[in-house]
N, C-alpha and C. Protein backbone atom coordinates (compact mmCIF):
# COMPACT_ATOMS: atom_id res chain seq x y z
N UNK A 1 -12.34 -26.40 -8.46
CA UNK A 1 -11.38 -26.12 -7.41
C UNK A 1 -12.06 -26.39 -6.08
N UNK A 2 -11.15 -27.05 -5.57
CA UNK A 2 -12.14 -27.32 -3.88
C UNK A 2 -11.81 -26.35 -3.00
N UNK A 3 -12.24 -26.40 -1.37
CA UNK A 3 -12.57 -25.26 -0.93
C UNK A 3 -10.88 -25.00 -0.23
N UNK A 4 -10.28 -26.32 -0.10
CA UNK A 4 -8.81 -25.75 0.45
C UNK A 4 -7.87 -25.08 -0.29
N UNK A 5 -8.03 -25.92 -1.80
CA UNK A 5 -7.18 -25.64 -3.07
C UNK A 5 -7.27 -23.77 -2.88
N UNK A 6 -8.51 -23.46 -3.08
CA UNK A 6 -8.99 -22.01 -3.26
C UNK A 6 -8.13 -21.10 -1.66
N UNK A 7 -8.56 -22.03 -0.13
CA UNK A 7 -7.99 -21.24 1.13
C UNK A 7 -6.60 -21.32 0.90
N UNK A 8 -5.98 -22.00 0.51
CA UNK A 8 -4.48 -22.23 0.05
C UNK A 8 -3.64 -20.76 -0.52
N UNK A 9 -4.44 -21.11 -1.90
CA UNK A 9 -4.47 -19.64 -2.38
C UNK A 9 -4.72 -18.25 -2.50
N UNK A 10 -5.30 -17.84 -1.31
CA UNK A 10 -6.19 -16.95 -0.94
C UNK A 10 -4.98 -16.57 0.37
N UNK A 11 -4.25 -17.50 0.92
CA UNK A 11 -3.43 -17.36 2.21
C UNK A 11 -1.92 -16.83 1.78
N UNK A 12 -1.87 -17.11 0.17
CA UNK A 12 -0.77 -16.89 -0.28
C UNK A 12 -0.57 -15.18 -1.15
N UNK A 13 -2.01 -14.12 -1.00
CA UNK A 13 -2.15 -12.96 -1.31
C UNK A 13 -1.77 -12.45 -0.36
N UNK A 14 -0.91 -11.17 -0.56
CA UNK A 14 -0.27 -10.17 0.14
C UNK A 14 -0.86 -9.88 1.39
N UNK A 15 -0.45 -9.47 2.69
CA UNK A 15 -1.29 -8.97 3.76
C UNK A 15 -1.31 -7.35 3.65
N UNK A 16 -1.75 -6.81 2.80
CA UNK A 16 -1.96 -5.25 2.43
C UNK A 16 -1.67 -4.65 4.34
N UNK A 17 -0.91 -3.79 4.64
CA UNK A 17 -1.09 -3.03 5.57
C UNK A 17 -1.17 -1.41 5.59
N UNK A 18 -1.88 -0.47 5.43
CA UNK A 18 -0.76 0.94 5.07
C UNK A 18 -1.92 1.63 6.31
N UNK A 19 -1.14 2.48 6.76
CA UNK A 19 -1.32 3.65 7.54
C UNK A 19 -1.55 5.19 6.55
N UNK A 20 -2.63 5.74 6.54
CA UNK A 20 -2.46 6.83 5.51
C UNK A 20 -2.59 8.03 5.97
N UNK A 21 -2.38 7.83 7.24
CA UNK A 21 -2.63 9.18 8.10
C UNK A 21 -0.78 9.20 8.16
N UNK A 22 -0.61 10.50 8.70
CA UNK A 22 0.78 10.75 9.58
C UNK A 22 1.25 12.54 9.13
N UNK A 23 1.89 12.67 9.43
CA UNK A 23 2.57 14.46 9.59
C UNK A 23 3.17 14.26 8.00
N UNK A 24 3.91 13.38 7.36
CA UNK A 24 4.39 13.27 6.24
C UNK A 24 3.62 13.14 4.99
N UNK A 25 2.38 12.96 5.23
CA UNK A 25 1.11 12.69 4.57
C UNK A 25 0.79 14.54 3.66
N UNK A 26 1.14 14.49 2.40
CA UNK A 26 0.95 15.68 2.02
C UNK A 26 -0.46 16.43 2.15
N UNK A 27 -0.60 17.52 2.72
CA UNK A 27 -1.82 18.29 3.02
C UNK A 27 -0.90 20.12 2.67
N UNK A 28 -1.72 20.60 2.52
CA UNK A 28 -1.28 22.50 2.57
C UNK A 28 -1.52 22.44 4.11
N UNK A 29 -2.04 22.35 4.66
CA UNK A 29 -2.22 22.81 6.45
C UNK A 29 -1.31 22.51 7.22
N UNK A 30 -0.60 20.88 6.78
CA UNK A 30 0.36 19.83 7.69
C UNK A 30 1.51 20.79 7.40
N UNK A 31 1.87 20.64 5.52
CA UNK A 31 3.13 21.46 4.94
C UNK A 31 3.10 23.30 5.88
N UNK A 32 2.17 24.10 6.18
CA UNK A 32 2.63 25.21 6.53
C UNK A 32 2.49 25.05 7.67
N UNK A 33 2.09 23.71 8.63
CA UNK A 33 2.09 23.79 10.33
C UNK A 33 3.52 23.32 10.47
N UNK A 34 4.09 22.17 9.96
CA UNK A 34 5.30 21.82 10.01
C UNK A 34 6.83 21.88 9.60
N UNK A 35 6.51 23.18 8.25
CA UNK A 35 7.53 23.70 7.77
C UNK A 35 7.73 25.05 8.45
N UNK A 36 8.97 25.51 8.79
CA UNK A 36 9.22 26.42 9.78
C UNK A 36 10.81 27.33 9.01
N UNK A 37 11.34 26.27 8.80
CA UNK A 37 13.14 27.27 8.63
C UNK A 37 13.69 25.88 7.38
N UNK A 38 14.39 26.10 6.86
CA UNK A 38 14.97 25.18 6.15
C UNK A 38 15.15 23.85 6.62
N UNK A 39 15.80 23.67 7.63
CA UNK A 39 15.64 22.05 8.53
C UNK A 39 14.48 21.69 8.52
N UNK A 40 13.43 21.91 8.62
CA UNK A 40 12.32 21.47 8.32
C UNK A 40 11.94 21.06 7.59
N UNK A 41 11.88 22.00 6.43
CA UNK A 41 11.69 21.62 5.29
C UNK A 41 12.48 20.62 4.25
N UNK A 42 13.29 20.55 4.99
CA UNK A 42 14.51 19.38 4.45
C UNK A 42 13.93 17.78 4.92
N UNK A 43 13.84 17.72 6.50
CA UNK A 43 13.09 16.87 6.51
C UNK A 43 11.59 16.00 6.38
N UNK A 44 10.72 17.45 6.24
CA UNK A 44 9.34 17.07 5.43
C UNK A 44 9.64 16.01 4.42
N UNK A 45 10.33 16.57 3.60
CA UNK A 45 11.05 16.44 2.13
C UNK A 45 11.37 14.81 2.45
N UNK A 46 11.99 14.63 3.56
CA UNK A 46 12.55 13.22 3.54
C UNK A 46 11.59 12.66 3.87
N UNK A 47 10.74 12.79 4.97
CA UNK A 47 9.41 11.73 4.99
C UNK A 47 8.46 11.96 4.17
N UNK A 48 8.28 12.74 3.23
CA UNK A 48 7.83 12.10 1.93
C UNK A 48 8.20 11.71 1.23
N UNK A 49 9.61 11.88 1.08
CA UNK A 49 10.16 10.38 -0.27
C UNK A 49 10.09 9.76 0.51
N UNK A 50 10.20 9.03 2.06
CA UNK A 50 9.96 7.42 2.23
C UNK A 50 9.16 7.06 2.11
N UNK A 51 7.58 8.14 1.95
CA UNK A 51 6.42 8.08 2.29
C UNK A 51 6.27 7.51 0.86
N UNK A 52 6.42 8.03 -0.62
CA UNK A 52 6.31 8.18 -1.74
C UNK A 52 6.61 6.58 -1.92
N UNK A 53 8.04 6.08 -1.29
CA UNK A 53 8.63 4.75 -1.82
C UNK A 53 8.10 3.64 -1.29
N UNK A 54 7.22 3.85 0.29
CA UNK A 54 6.85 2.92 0.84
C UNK A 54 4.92 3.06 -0.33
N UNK A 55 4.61 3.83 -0.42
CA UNK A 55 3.57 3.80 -1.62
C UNK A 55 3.62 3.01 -2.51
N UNK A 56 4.99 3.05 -3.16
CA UNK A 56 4.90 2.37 -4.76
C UNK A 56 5.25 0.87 -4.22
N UNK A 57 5.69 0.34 -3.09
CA UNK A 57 5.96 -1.14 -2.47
C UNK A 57 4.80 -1.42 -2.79
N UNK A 58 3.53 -0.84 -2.16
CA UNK A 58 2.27 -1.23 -1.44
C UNK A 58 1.30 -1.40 -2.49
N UNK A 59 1.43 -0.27 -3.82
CA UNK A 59 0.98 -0.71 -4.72
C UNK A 59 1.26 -1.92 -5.92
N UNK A 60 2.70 -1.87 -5.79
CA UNK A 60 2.88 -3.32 -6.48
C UNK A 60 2.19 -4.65 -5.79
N UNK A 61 2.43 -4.67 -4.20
CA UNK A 61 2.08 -5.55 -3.62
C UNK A 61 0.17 -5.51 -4.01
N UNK A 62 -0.66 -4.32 -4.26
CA UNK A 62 -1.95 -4.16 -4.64
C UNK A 62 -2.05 -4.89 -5.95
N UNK A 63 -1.53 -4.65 -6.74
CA UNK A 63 -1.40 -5.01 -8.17
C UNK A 63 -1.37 -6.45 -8.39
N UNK A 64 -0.41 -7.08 -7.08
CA UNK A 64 -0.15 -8.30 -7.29
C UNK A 64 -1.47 -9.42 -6.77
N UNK A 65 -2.03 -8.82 -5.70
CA UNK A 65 -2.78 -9.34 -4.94
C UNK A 65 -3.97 -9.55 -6.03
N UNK A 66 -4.52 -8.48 -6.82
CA UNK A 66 -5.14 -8.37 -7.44
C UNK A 66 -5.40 -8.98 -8.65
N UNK A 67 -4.34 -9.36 -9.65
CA UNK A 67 -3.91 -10.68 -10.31
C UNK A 67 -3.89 -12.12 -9.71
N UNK A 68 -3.52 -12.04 -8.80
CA UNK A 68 -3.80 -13.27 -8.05
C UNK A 68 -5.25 -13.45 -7.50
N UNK A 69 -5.83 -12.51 -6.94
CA UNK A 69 -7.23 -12.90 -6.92
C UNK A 69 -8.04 -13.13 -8.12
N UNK A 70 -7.55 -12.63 -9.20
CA UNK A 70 -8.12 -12.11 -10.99
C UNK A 70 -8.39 -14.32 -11.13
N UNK A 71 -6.85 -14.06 -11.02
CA UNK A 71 -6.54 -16.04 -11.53
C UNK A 71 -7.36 -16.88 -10.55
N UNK A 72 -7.19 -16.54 -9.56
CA UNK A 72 -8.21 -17.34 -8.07
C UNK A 72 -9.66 -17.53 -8.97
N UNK A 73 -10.40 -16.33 -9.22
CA UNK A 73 -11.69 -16.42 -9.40
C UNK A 73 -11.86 -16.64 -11.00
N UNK A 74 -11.00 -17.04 -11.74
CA UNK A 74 -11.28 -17.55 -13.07
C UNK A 74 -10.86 -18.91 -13.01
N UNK A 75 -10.28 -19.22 -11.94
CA UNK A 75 -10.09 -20.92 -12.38
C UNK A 75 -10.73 -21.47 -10.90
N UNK A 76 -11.68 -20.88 -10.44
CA UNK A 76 -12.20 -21.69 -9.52
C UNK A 76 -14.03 -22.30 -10.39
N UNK A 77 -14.00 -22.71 -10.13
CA UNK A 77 -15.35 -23.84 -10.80
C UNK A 77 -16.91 -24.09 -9.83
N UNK A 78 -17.76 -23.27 -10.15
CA UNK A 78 -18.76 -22.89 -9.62
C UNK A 78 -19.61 -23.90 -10.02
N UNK A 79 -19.90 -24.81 -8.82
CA UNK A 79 -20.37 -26.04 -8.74
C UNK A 79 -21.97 -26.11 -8.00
């Protein structure tokens, strides 16, 4: 495999981005600083299921990247 064939493919793996900090980020300290009365806790609740769903995106997109690098480095030819 030559060196573009390989940059080609390498340009075509996921651009991983995640933020893993934030208030929605499950902790015991965050959950009893930011839960207060039921409204609260209703919306905790909601930014962690987006939090939860934007996770499982990020890991497929991990998974994928990772197969694709798997195939990258078994069919490249160490010359």
């Amino acid at each position: 495999m030559n060196l573009k064939t390989l940059a080609k493919k390498a340009s075509n793996l996921p651009n991983l981005e995640f933020n893993w900090a934030g208030i929605e980020q499950w902790h015991p300290e965050v959950f009893s600083r930011e839960i207060t009365d039921l409204p609260s806790a209703i919306e905790y609740i909601q930014k962690l299921k987006e939090r939860v769903a934007a996770q499982s995106f990020i890991l497929k997109d991990l998974a994928d990247a990772y197969m694709k690098l798997k195939d990258i480095m078994l069919e490249a030819e160490i010359e």
